[in-house]
Protein backbone atom coordinates (compact mmCIF):
# COMPACT_ATOMS: atom_id res chain seq x y z
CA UNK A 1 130.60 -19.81 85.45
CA UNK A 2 133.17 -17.15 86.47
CA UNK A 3 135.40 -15.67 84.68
CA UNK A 4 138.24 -17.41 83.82
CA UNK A 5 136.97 -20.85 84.38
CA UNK A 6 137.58 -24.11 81.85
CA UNK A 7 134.72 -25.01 79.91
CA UNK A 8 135.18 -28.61 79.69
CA UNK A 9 133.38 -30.90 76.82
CA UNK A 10 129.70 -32.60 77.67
CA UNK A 11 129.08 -35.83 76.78
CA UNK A 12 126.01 -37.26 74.94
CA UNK A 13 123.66 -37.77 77.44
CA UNK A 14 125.10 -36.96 80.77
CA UNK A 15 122.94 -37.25 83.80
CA UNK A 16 123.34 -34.61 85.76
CA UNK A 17 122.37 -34.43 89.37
CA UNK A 18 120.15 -31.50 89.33
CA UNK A 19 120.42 -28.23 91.44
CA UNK A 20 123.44 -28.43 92.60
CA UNK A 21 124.45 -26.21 96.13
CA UNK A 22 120.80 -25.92 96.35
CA UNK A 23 120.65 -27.46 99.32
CA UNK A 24 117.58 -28.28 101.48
CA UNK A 25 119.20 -29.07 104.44
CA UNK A 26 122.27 -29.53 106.23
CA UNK A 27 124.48 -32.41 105.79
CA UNK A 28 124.14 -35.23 107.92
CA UNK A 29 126.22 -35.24 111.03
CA UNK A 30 126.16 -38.81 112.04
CA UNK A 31 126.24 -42.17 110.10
CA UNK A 32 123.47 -44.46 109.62
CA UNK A 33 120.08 -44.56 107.89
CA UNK A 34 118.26 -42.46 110.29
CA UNK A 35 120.54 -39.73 110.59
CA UNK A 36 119.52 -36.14 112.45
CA UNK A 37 120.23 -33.07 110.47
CA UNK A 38 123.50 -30.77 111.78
CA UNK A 39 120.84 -28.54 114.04
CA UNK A 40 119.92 -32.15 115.61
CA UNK A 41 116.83 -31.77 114.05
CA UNK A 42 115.37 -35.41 113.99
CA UNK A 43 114.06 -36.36 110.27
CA UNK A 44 111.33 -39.02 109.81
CA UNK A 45 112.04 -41.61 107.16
CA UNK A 46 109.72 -43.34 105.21
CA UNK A 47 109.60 -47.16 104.24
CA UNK A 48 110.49 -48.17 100.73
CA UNK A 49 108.07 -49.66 99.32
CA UNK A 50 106.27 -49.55 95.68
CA UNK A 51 103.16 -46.98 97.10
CA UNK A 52 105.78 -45.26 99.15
CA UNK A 53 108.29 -44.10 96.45
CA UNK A 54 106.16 -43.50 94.20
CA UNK A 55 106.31 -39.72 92.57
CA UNK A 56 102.69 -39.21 93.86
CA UNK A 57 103.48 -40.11 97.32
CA UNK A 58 106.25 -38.48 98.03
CA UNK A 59 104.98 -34.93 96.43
CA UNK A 60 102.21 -35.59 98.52
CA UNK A 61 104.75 -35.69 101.26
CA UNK A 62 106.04 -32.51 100.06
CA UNK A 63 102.95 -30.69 100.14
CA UNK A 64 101.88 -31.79 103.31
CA UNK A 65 104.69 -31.28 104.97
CA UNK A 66 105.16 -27.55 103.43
CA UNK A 67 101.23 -26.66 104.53
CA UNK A 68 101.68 -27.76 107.93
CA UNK A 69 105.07 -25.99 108.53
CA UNK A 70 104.57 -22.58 110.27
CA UNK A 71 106.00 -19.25 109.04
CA UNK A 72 108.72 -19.64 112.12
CA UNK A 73 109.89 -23.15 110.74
CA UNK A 74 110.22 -21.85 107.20
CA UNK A 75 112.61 -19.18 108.40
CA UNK A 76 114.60 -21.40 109.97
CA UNK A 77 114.58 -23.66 107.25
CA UNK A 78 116.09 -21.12 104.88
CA UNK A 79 118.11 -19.99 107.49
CA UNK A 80 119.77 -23.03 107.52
CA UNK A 81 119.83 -23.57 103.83
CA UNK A 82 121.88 -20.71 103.82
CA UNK A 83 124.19 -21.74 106.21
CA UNK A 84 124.37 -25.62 105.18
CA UNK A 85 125.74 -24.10 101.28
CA UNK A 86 128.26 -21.58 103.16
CA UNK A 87 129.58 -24.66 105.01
CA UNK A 88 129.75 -26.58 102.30
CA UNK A 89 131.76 -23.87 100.44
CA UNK A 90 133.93 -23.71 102.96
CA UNK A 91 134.68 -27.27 103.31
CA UNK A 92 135.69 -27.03 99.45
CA UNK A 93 132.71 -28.39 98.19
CA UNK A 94 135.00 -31.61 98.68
CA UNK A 95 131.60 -33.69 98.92
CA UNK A 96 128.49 -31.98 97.77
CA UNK A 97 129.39 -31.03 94.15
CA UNK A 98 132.83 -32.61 93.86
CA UNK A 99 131.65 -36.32 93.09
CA UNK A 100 127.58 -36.39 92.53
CA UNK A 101 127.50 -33.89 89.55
CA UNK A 102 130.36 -35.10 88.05
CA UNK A 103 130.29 -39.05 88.54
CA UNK A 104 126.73 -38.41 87.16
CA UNK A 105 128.43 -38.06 84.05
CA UNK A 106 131.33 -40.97 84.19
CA UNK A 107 131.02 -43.83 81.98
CA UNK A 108 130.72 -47.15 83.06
CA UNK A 109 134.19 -48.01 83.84
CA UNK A 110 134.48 -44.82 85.76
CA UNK A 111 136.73 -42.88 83.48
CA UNK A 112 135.51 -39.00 83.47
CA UNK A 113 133.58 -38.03 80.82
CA UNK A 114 133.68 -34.32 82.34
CA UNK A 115 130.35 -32.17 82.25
CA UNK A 116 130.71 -28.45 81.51
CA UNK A 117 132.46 -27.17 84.98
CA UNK A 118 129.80 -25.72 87.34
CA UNK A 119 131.30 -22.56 89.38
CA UNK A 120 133.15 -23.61 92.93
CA UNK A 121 134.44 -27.03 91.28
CA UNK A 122 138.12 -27.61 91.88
CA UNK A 123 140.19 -27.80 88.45
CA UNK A 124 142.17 -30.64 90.07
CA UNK A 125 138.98 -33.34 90.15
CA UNK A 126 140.76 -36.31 88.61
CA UNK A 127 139.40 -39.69 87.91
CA UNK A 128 140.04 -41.33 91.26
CA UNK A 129 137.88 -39.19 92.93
CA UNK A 130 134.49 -40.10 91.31
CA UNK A 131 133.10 -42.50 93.88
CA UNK A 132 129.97 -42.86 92.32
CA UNK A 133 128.50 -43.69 88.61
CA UNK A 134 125.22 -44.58 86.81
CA UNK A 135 123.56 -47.65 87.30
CA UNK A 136 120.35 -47.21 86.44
CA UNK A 137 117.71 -44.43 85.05
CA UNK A 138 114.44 -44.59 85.26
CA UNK A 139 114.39 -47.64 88.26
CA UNK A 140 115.26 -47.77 92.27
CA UNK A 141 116.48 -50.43 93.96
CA UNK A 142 113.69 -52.95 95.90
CA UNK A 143 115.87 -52.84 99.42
CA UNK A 144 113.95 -54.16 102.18
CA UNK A 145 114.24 -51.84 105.20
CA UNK A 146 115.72 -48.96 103.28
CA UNK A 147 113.72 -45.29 103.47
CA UNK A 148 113.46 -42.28 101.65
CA UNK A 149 114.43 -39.07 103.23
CA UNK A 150 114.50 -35.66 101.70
CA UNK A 151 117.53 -34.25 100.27
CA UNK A 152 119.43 -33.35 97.18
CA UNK A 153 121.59 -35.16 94.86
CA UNK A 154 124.52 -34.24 96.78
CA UNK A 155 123.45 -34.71 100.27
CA UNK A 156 122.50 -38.55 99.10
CA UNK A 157 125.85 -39.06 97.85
CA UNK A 158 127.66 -37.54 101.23
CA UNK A 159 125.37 -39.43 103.39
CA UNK A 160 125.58 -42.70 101.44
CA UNK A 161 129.53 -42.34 101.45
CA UNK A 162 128.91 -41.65 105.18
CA UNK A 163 127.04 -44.93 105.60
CA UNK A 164 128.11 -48.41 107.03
CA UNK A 165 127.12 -50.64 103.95
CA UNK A 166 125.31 -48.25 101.82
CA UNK A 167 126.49 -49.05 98.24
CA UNK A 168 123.71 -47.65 96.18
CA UNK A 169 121.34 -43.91 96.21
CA UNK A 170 118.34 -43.27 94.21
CA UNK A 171 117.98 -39.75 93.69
CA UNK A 172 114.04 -38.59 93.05
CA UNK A 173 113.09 -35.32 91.87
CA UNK A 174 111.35 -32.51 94.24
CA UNK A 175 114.10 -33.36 96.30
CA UNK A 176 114.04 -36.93 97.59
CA UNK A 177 116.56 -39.63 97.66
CA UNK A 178 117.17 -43.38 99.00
CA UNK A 179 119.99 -45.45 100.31
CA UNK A 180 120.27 -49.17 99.39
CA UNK A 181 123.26 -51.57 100.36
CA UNK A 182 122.25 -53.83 97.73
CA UNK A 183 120.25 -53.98 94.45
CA UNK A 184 119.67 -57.49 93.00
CA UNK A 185 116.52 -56.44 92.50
CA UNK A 186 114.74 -52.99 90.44
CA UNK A 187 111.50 -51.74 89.92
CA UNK A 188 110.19 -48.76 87.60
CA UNK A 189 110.51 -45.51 89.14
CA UNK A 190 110.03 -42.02 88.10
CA UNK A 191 111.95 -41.29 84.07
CA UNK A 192 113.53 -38.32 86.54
CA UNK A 193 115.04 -41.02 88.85
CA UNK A 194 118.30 -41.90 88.87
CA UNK A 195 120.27 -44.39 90.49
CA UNK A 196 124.09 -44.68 91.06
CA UNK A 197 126.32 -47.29 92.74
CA UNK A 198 130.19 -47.06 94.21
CA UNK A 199 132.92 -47.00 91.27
CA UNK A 200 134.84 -49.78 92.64
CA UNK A 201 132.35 -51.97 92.77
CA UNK A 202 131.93 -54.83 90.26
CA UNK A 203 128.87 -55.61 89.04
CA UNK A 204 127.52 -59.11 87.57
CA UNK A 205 124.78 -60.01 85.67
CA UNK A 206 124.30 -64.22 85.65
CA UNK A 207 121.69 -65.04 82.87
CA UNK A 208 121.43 -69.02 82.84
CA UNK A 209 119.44 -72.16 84.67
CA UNK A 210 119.93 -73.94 87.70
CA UNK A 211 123.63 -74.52 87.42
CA UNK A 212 123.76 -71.06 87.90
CA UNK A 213 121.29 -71.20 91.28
CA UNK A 214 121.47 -74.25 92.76
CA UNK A 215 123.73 -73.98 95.91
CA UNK A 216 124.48 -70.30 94.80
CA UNK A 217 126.94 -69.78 92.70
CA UNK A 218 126.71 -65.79 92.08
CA UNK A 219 127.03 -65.43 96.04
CA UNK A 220 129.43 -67.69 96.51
CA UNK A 221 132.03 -65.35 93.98
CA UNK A 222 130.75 -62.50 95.77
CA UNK A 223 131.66 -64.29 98.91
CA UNK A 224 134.71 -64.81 97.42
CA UNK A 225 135.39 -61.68 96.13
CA UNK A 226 135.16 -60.51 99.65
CA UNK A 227 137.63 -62.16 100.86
CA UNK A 228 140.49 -61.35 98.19
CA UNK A 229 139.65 -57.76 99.33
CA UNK A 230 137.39 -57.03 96.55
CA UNK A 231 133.78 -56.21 96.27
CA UNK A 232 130.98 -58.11 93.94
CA UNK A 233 127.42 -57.39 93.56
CA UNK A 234 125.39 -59.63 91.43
CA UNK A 235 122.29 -60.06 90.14
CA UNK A 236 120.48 -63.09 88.26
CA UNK A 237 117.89 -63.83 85.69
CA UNK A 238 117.43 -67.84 85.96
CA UNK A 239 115.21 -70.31 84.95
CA UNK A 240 115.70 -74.26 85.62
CA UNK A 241 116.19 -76.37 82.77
CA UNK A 242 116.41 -73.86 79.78
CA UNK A 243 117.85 -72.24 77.35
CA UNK A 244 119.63 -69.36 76.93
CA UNK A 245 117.27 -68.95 73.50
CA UNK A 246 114.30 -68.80 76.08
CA UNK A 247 115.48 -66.01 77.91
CA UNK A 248 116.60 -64.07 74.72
CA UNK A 249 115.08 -60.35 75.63
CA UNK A 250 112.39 -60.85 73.44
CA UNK A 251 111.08 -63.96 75.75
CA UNK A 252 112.06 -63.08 79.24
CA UNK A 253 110.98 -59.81 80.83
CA UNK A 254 113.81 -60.14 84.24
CA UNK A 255 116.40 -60.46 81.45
CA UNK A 256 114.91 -57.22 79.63
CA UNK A 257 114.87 -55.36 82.51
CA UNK A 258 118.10 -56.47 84.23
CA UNK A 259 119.84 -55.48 80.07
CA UNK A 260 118.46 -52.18 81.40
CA UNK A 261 121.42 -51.58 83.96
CA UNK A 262 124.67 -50.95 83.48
CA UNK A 263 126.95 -54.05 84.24
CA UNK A 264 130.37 -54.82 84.05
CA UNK A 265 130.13 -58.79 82.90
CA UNK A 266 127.12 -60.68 81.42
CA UNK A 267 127.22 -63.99 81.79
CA UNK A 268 125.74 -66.42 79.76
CA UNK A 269 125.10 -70.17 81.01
CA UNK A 270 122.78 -72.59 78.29
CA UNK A 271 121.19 -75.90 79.19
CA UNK A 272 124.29 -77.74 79.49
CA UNK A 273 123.61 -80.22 76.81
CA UNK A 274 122.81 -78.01 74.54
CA UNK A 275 126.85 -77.75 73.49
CA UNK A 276 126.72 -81.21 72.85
CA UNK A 277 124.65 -81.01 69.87
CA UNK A 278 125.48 -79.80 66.75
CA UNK A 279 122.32 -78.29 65.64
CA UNK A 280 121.23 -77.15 68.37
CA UNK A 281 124.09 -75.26 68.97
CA UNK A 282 123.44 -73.24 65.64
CA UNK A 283 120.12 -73.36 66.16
CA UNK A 284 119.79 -72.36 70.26
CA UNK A 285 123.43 -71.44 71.62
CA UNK A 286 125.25 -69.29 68.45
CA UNK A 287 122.06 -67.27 68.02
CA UNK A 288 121.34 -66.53 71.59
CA UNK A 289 125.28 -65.50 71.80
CA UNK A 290 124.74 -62.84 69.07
CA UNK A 291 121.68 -61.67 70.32
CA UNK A 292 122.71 -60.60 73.73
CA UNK A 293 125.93 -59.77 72.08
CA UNK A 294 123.96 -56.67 69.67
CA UNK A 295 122.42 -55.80 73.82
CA UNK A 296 125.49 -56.15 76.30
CA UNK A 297 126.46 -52.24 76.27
CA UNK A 298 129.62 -51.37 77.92
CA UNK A 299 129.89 -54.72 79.96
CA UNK A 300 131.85 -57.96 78.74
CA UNK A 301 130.26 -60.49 77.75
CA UNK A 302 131.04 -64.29 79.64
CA UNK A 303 130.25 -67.27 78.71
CA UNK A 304 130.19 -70.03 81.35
CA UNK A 305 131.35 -73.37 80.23
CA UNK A 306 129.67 -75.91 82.22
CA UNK A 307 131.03 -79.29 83.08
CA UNK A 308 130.36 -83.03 82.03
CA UNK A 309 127.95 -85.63 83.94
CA UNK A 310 130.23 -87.86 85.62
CA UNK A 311 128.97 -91.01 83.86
CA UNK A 312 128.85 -89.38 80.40
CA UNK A 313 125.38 -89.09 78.79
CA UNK A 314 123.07 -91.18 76.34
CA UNK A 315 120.61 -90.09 74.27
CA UNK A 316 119.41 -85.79 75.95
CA UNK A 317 115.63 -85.34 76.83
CA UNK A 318 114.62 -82.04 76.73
CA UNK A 319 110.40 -81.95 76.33
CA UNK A 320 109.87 -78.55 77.58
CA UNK A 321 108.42 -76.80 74.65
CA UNK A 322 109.15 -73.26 76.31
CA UNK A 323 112.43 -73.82 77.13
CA UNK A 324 113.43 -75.19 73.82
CA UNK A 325 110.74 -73.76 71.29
CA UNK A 326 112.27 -74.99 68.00
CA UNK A 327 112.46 -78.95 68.96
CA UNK A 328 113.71 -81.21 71.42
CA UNK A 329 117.99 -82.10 72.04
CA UNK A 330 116.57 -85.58 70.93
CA UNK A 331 115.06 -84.74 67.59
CA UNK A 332 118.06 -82.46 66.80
CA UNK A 333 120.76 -85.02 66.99
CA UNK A 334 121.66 -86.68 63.11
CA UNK A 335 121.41 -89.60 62.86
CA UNK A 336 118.53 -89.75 66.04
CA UNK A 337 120.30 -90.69 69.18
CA UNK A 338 117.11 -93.12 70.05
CA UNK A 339 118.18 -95.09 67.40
CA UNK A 340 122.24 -94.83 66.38
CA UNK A 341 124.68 -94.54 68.69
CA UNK A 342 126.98 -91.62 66.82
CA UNK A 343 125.79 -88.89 69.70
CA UNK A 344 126.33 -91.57 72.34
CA UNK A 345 129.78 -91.72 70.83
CA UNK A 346 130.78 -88.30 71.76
CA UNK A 347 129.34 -87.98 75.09
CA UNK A 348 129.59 -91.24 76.50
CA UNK A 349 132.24 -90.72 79.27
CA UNK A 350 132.90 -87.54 81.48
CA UNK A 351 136.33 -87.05 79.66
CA UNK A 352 134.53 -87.17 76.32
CA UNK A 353 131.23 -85.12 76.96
CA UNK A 354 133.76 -82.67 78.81
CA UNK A 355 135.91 -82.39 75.94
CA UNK A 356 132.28 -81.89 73.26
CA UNK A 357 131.05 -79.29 75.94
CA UNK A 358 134.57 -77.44 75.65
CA UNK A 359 134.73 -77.69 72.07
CA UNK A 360 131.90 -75.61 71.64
CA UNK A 361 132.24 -73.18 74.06
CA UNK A 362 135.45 -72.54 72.46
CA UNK A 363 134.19 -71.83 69.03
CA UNK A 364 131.07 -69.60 70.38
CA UNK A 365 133.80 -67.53 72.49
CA UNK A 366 136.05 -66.87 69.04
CA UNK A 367 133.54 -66.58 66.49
CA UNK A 368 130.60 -64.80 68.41
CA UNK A 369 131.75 -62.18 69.89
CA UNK A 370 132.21 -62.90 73.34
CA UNK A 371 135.27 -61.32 75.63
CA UNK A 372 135.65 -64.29 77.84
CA UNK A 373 135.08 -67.91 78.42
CA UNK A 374 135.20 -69.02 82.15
CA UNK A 375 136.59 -72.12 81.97
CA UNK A 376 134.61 -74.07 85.07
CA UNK A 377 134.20 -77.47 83.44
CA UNK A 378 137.87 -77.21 82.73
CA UNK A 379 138.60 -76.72 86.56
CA UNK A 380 136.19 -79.86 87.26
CA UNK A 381 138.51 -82.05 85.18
CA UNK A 382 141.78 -80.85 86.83
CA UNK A 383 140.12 -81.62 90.24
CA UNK A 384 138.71 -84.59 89.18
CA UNK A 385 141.92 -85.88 88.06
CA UNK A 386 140.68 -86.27 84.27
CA UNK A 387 143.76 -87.81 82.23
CA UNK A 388 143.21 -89.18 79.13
CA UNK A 389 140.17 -88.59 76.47
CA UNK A 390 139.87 -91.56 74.52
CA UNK A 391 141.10 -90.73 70.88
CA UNK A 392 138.02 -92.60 69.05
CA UNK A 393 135.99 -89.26 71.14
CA UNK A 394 138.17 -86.73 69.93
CA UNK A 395 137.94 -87.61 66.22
CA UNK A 396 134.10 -87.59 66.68
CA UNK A 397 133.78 -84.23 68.02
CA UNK A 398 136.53 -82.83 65.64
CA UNK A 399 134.27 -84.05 62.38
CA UNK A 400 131.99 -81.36 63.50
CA UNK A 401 134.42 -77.84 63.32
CA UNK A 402 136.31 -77.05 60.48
CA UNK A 403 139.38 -76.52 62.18
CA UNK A 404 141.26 -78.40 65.09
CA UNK A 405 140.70 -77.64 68.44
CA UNK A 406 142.62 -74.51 69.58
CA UNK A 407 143.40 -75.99 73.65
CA UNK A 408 145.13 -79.53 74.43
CA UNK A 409 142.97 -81.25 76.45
CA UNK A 410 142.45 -82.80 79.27
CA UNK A 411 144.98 -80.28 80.80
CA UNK A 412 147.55 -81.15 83.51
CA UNK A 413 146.40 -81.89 86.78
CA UNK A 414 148.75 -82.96 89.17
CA UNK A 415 148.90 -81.65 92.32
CA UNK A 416 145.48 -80.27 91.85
CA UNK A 417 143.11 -83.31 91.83
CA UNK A 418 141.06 -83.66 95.01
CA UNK A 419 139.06 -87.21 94.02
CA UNK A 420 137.89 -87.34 97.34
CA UNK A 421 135.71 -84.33 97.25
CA UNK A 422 132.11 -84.50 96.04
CA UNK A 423 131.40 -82.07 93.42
CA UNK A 424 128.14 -83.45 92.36
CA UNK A 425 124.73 -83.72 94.11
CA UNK A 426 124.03 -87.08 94.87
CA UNK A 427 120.60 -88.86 94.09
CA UNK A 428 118.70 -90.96 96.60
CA UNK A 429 119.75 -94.05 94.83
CA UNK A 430 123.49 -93.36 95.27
CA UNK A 431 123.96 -92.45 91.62
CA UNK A 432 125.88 -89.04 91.07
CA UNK A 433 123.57 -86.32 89.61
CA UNK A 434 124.85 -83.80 87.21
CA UNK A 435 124.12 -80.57 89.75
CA UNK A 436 126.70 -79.02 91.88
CA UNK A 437 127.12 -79.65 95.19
CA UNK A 438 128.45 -76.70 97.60
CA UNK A 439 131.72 -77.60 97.19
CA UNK A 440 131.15 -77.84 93.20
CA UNK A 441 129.74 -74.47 93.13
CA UNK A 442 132.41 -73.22 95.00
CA UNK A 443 134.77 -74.63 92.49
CA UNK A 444 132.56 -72.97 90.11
CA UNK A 445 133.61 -69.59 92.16
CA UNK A 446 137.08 -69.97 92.58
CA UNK A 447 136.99 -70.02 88.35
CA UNK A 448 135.03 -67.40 87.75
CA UNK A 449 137.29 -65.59 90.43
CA UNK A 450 140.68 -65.71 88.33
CA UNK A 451 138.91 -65.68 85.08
CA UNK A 452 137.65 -62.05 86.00
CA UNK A 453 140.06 -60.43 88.22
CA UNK A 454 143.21 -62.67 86.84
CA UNK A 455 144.27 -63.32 90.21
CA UNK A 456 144.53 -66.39 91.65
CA UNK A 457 142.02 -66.70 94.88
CA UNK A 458 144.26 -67.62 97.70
CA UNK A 459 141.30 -67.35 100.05
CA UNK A 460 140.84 -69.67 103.05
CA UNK A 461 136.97 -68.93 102.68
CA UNK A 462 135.25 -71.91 102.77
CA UNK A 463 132.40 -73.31 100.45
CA UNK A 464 128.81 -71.46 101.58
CA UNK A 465 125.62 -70.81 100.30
CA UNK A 466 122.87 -68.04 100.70
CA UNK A 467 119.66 -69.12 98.62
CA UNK A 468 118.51 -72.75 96.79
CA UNK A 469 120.90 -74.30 99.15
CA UNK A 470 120.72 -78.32 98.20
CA UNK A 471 122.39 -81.36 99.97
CA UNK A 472 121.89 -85.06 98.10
CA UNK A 473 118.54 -86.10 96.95
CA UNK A 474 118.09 -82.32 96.86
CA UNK A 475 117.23 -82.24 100.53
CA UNK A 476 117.08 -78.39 100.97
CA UNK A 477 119.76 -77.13 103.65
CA UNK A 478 120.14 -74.04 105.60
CA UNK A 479 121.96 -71.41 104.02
CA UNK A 480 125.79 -70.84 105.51
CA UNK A 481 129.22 -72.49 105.03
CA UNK A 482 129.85 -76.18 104.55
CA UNK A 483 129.72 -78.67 107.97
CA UNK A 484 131.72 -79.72 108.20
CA UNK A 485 134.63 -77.51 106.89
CA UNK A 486 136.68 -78.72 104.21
CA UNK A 487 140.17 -79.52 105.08
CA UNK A 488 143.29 -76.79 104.31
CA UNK A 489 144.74 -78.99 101.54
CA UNK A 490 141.57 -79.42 100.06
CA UNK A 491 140.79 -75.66 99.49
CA UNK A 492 144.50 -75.49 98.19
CA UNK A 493 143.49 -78.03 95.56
CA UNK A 494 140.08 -76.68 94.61
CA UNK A 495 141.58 -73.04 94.19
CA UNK A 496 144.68 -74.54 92.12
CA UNK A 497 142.40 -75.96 90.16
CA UNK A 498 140.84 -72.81 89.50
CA UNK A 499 143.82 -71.09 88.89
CA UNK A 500 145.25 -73.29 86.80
CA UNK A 501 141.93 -74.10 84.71
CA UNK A 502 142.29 -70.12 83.71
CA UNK A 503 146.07 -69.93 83.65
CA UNK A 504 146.24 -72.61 81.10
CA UNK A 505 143.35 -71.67 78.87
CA UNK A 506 144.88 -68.26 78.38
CA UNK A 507 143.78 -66.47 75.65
CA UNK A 508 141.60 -69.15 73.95
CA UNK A 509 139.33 -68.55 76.90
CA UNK A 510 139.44 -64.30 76.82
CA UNK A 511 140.78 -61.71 74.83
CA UNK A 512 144.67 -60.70 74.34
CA UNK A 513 143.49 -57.23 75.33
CA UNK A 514 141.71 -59.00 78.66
CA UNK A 515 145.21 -61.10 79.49
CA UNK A 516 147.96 -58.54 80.48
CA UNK A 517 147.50 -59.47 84.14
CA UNK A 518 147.35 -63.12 84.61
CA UNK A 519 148.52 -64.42 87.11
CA UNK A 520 149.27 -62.26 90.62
C-alpha cells in the first residue's frame, strides 16, 4: 500500500479474488466465449464438464501446457504479462481490480463491505460500481456448452462483463476460470473455487411440489421479470405431492445444497392441503417454517399461499409415508374426516377451503418468521370472481386461531374477474383438477411479480412455459407461449388480479419494512 493510502475495514470472511494485477494474459479483445487474446493469439477452451473442471484436470492442463511451451513462447508470454498489467494501469484499472477484488467482498444485497484497499484502487469506488458478488464457494455452475479458459480473477470478470448473456464466472485456482449464463444447477468444486453472479440480478430459490413445476411457474416470473425490464434467475428443489417437512435439509440433499448459495427469496410451497388441517399444520407446516427459517441467511423468506380446488374438498388422502412421515392428512383431522363431517365443513366449497388455506398461511407468515406471504390463491379468487364465503365456513375455521382473522375476505373483485379463463387442468372426464393450467401458473407469476418487486406487471407477455409443460388430462405439450394467445382484456384482468391480490393484502401478507413501495 503506498503511502498515504486509506486503510479501509475487512470484513469477516471476505473472499478475495486472489493475485490481483497478476495477470496471465491480456484482456480479451472481442466478445464471446471463445475470445482471442489482444496479440490475436487464439486460446483453446475446454468443455465443462465434471472430469474437465476438476482441480486435477486442469493442473494437468497447466503442466502440460507449461512443458510443451518453448523458451521463445515463455518470453513472449511474460512479455506480454508485462504489457497486459501496464495497460491495465493505464486504463485505470477501471475493470481488472476495480470490481472483482472488491465485489468479492460485498454482501449479498450488494452494499460494500470494503476489503483493505490494494495499491492502484481509486478512492472514489462507490457501491454502484460492484457488478459482481458471491454466489457460491466451494461449487461451479453445471452450464452445458460453457468452457474453462485460463485467466485470473479479474480477466473472468472483464470478459464475463464483456459477454452477450454471461451472468455468472467461476474462478479456479492456478489460474482458471468459467463463464456461465445461467446456474439452476451446482456441483462441488474445488474449497478454492469461487463463484459470483451480476449484482442486479435477483435470485430465487422455489422449494415446494408440483404446484410449483407443473407448467413452470419459476420461469414463467422470470419470463415475466423480463419483460418489466428486470432480470430473474431461479432455481428449484421440487418434489410432487409432498411436504415441505420432507424436504426439511435434514431429508432432502437438492434443498441442502441449493441452502448452500446465496439467494435473495426462499420460497416455501407445502402440499396444499396441508393448511387445511389443524394438526398437521403444527405438526408439518409451522415446524418446517422455523426450520428453514434458523437456514435462510441473508435472503427473505416467502411463503406461497396456494389456492382452493374448485369444487372444495372431502375427506384429504395423503398415503405417501415419505412425503408425510408422521401420519396421513386423514388420520390427523379430529374428529376423522372418514367418519364426521366437521373437516368437510371447512373445506367444502372453493370460497371456504380458500378462505382455511388463507387463514393459515396468514398465521405461519406473522408468527413464524417469515418476510412475505405471496398471496396467489388470493389472486385466483379475484379472477375467479369469488364473492361471498358462507358464514357457517368462517365460524368453523375461526374456532381454530385464537384471534380473528387479520384480512376481510373474499376481497373485491370487480373489474378483475375473468370466469371465462381456465385456470385449472382439466381431467379426461371433464371434471376440473386442482393443478394449474398455463394460464393459472401465469396468474401464479403475475403475483409473485408485485409481491416481490411491488410493482404492478403491466406486461403484455403472454402465458408460456419452458419445462413439465401440461395441457388437460396432463397431455404433455411443447414448451412456448399459449395457442392460442390470450386476448388483451384478458391479460389486463389476470395482471389486475395480481396486483390487486398484493395491493390489498398489504402488510398482513409482508413486512412494514418490505411495503414502502407498493404500488408503481
Amino acid at each position: 500500500m503506498t503511502s498515504g493510502s486509506k486503510r479501509l475495514r475487512r470484513p469477516p470472511t471476505p473472499a478475495r479474488c486472489p493475485g490481483r494485477l497478476r495477470t496471465r494474459r491480456s484482456a480479451p479483445a472481442a466478445v464471446g466465449f471463445g475470445m482471442a487474446t489482444a496479440a490475436g493469439e487464439s486460446r483453446a477452451l475446454l468443455p465443462v464438464d465434471e472430469e474437465a473442471a476438476s482441480p486435477e484436470r486442469y493442473s494437468l492442463e497447466l503442466r502440460d501446457a507449461a512443458a510443451s511451451s518453448g523458451r521463445r513462447g515463455l518470453l513472449f508470454v511474460r512479455a506480454l504479462t508485462v504489457a497486459s498489467a501496464f495497460l491495465l494501469a493505464l486504463l485505470g484499472l477501471a475493470v481488472g481490480s476495480r470490481h472483482c477484488a472488491v465485489s468479492s467482498a460485498t454482501n449479498f444485497r450488494g452494499q460494500p463491505e470494503m476489503l483493505e484497499e490494494a495499491s492502484g484502487v481509486d478512492d472514489s469506488i462507490n457501491s454502484e460500481s460492484f457488478e459482481y458478488i458471491v454466489h457460491s464457494k466451494g461449487r461451479f455452475c453445471k452450464t452445458p456448452g460453457g468452457f474453462l479458459w485460463a485467466g485470473t480473477c479479474n480477466e473472468c470478470e472483464q470478459r464475463c462483463r464483456l459477454t452477450s448473456g454471461c451472468t455468472y464466472f467461476t474462478t479456479y485456482p492456478r489460474g482458471w476460470c468459467q463463464l456461465s449464463t445461467a446456474c439452476s444447477e451446482e456441483t462441488d468444486g474445488t474449497p478454492e473455487s469461487i463463484t459470483y453472479v451480476k449484482a442486479n440480478i435477483t435470485r430465487v430459490l422455489f422449494i415446494g411440489n408440483s404446484f410449483t413445476f407443473v407448467n413452470d411457474l419459476p420461469q414463467q416470473l422470470a419470463q415475466v421479470a423480463n419483460s418489466m425490464g428486470r432480470s430473474v434467475h431461479v432455481a428449484t428443489s421440487v418434489i410432487g405431492g409432498c411436504t415441505l417437512y420432507a424436504q426439511r435439509v435434514g431429508e432432502n440433499n437438492r434443498t441442502a445444497k441449493l441452502l448452500e448459495q446465496e439467494w435473495d427469496y426462499i420460497v416455501l410451497q407445502d402440499q396444499s392441503l396441508v393448511p387445511t388441517v389443524k394438526a398437521a399444520r403444527e405438526k408439518y407446516l409451522y415446524p418446517a417454517i422455523d426450520d428453514f427459517v434458523h437456514r435462510k441467511r441473508r435472503a427473505k423468506l416467502v411463503l406461497y399461499m396456494t389456492w382452493a380446488p374448485q369444487s372444495g374438498s372431502q375427506c384429504p388422502l395423503s398415503t405417501n409415508t415419505v412425503c408425510f412421515p408422521l401420519g396421513s392428512l386423514e388420520s390427523m383431522t379430529s374428529p376423522p374426516c372418514s367418519s364426521d363431517d366437521t373437516y368437510a365443513r371447512t373445506v367444502s366449497t372453493f370460497g371456504c377451503a380458500g378462505y382455511t388455506i388463507s387463514r393459515a398461511y396468514f398465521e405461519a407468515g406473522q408468527r413464524h418468521g417469515v418476510d412475505m406471504v405471496v398471496p396467489a390463491g388470493l389472486a385466483w379468487q379475484v379472477a375467479l370472481g369469488l364473492q361471498a364465503i358462507p358464514e357457517s365456513c368462517r365460524a368453523s375455521v375461526d374456532k381454530e386461531y385464537s384471534k380473528p382473522s387479520p384480512l376481510r375476505l373474499p376481497l373485491p373483485f370487480y373489474p378483475s374477474a375473468v370466469p371465462d379463463v381456465q385456470l385449472y387442468m382439466m381431467h379426461a372426464d371433464g371434471q376440473t383438477g386442482h393443478h394449474p393450467s398455463r394460464i393459472g401458473q401465469y396468474l401464479n407469476a403475475l403475483t409473485f411479480y408485485a409481491a416481490l418487486f411491488g410493482e404492478a406487471p403491466r406486461s403484455s407477455v403472454q402465458p408460456s412455459c419452458k419445462d413439465q409443460c401440461f395441457g388437460d388430462s396432463w397431455v404433455p405439450q411443447v414448451a412456448g407461449t399459449l395457442d392460442p394467445p390470450l386476448a388483451q382484456d384478458q391479460l389486463d384482468a389476470l395482471q389486475h388480479a395480481a396486483t390487486s391480490a398484493v395491493a390489498h393484502c398489504g402488510t398482513v401478507c409482508r413486512q412494514a419494512s418490505l411495503a414502502s413501495s407498493f404500488f408503481k
